[in-house]
Protein backbone atom coordinates (compact mmCIF):
# COMPACT_ATOMS: atom_id res chain seq x y z
CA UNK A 1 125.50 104.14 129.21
CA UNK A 2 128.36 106.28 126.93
CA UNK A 3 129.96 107.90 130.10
CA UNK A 4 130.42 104.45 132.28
CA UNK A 5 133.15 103.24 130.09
CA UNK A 6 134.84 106.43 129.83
CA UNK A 7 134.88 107.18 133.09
CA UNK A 8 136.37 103.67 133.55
CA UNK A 9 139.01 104.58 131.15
CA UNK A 10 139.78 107.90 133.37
CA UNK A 11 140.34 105.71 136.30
CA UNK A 12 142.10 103.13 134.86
CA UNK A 13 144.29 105.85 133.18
CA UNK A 14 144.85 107.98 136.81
CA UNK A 15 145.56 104.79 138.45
CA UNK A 16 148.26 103.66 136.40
CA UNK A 17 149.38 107.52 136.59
CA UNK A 18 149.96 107.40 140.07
CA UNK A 19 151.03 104.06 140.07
CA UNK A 20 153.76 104.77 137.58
CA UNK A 21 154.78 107.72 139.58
CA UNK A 22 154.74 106.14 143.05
CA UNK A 23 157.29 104.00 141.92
CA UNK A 24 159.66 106.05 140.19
CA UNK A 25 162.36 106.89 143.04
CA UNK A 26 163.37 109.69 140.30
CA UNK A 27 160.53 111.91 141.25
CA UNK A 28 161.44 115.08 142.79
CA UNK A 29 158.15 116.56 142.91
CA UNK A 30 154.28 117.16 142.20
CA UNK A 31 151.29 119.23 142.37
CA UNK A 32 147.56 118.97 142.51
CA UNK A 33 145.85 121.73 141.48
CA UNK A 34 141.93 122.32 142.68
CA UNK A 35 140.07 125.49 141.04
CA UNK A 36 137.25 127.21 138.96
CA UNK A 37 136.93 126.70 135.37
CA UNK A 38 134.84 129.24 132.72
CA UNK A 39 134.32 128.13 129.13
CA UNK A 40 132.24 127.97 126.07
CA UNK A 41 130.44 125.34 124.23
CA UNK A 42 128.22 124.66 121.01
CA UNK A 43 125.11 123.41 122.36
CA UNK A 44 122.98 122.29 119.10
CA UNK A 45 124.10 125.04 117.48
CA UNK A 46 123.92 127.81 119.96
CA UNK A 47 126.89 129.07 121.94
CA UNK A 48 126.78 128.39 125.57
CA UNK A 49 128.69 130.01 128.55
CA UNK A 50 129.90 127.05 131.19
CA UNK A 51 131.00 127.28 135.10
CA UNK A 52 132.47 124.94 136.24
CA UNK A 53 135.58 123.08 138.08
CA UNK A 54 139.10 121.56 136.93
CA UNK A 55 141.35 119.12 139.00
CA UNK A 56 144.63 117.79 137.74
CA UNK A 57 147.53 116.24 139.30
CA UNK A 58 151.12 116.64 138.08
CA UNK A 59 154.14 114.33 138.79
CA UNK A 60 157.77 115.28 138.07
CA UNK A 61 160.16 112.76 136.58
CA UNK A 62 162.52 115.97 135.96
CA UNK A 63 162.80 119.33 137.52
CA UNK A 64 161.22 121.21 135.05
CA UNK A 65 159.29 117.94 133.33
CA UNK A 66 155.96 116.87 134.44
CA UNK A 67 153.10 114.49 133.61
CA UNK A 68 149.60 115.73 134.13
CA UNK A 69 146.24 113.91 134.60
CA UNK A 70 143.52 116.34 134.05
CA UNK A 71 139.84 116.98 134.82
CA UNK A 72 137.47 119.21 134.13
CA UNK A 73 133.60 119.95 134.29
CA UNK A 74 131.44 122.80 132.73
CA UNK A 75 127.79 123.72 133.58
CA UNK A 76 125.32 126.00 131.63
CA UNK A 77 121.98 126.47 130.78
CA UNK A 78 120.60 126.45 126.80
CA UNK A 79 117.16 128.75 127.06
CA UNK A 80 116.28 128.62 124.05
CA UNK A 81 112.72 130.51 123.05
CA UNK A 82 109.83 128.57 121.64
CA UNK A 83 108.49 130.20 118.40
CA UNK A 84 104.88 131.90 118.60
CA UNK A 85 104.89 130.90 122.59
CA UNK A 86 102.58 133.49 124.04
CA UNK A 87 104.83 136.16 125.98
CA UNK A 88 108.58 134.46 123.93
CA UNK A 89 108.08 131.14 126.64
CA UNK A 90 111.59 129.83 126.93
CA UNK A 91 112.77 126.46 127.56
CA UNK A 92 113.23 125.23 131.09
CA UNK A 93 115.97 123.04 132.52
CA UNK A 94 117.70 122.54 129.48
CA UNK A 95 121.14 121.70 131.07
CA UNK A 96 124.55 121.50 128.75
CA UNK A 97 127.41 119.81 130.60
CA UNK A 98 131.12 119.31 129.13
CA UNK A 99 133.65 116.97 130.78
CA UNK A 100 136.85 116.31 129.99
CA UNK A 101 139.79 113.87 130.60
CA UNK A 102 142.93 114.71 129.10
CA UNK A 103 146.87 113.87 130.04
CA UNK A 104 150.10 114.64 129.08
CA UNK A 105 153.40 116.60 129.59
CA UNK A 106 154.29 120.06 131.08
CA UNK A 107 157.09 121.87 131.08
CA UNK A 108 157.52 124.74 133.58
CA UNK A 109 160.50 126.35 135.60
CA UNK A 110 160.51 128.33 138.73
CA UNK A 111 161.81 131.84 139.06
CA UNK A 112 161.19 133.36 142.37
CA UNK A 113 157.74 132.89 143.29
CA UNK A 114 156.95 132.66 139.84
CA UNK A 115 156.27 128.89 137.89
CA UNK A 116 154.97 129.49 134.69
CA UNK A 117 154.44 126.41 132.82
CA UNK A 118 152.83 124.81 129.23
CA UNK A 119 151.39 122.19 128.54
CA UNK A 120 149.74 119.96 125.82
CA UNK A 121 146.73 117.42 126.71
CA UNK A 122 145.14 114.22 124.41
CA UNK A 123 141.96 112.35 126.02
CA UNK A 124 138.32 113.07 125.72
CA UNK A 125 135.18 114.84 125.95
CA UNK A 126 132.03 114.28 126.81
CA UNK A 127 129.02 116.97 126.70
CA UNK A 128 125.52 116.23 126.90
CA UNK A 129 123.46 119.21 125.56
CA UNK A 130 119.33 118.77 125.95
CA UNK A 131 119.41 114.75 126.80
CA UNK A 132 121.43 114.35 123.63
CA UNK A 133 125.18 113.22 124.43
CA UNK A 134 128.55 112.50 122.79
CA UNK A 135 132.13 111.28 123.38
CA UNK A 136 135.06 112.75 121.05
CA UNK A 137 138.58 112.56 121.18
CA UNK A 138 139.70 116.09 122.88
CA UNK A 139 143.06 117.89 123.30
CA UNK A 140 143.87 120.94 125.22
CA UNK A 141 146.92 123.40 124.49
CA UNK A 142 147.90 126.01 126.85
CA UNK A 143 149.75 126.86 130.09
CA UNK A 144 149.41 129.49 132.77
CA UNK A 145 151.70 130.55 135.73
CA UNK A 146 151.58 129.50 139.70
CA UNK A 147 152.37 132.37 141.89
CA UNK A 148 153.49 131.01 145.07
CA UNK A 149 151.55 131.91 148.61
CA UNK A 150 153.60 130.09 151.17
CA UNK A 151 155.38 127.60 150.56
CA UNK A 152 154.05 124.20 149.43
CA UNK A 153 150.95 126.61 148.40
CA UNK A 154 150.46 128.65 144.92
CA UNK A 155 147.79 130.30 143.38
CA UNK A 156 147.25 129.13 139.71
CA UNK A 157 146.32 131.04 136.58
CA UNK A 158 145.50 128.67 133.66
CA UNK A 159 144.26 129.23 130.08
CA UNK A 160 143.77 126.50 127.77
CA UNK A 161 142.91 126.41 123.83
CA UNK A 162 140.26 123.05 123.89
CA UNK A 163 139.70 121.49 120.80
CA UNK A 164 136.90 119.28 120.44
CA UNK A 165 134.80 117.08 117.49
CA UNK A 166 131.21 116.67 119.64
CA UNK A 167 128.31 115.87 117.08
CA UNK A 168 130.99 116.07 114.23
CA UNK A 169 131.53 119.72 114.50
CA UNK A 170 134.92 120.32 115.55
CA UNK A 171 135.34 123.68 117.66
CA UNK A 172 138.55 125.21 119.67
CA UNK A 173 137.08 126.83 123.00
CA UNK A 174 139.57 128.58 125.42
CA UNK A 175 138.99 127.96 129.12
CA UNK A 176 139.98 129.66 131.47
CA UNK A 177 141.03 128.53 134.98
CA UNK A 178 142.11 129.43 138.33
CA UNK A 179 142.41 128.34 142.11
CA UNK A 180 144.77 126.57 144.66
CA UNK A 181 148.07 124.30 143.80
CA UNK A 182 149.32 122.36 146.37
CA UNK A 183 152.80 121.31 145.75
CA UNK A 184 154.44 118.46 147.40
């Protein structure tokens, strides 16, 4: 199966994330950020909307230097109509899901309540459109800004420019994102 390895890889990778992090004494900080994720997708050549989720954890080896460990699932539906189907019949069930694994560095600074950061991600995707699936190398450019609650709480604001190659077709899709960052 395509996915088992890569999600192997993805744990793997977070593992030796957090145990880089765990034992770097230098560490002032982190995050993990929990939320809802919107974005767009080719799915066999017809664009599809996708709700979903996005995780990532973030460990500081500087105050305003991070390493992040994203990642990131999109859902949608592809009803596409049959041609000369009595009454337009569309397609049922035909499910399109994107996932994606990326890490790398962030840079953000805090003023006031305010943290906006940027950031720019390497990994992969993996989308399975109709029972047909691929892997491709994927990177996401973007940032967004944390407005803290209380502390050790922030809401998050996130937009991200996601390029990816699936089926040989490259494509840059922004996603948006949003939800709760627990800083510790």
């Amino acid at each position: 199966m395509p996915m088992l390895p890569m999600l192997k890889t993805a744990a793997i990778g977070l593992f030796i994330f957090v145990l880089a992090a765990a034992a770097s004494a230098q560490i002032p900080r982190g995050n993990i950020f929990v939320g809802y994720s919107f974005g767009r997708t080719n799915s066999v050549g017809r664009t599809v909307s996708l709700n979903g989720w996005e995780g990532s954890l973030e460990g500081k080896f500087l105050p305003w230097v991070g390493l992040v460990a994203d990642f990131g699932a999109g859902y949608g539906t592809d009803n596409r109509t049959i041609p000369g189907c009595p009454l337009n019949c569309p397609f049922r069930g035909n499910s399109v899901r994107r996932y994606t694994y990326l890490f790398g560095p962030r840079l953000s600074i805090s003023v006031g309540r305010l943290t906006p950061f940027a950031h720019f991600l390497i990994g992969a995707g993996h989308l399975n459109a109709r029972g047909v699936s691929d892997t491709t190398f994927a990177t996401a450019a973007g940032g967004g800004l944390d407005y803290r609650l209380i502390p050790g709480l922030a809401w998050r604001l996130q937009l991200d420019d996601v390029h990816t190659n699936f089926f040989s077709t490259g494509e840059n899709r922004i996603r948006f994102s949003t939800g709760l960052t627990l800083r510790f």
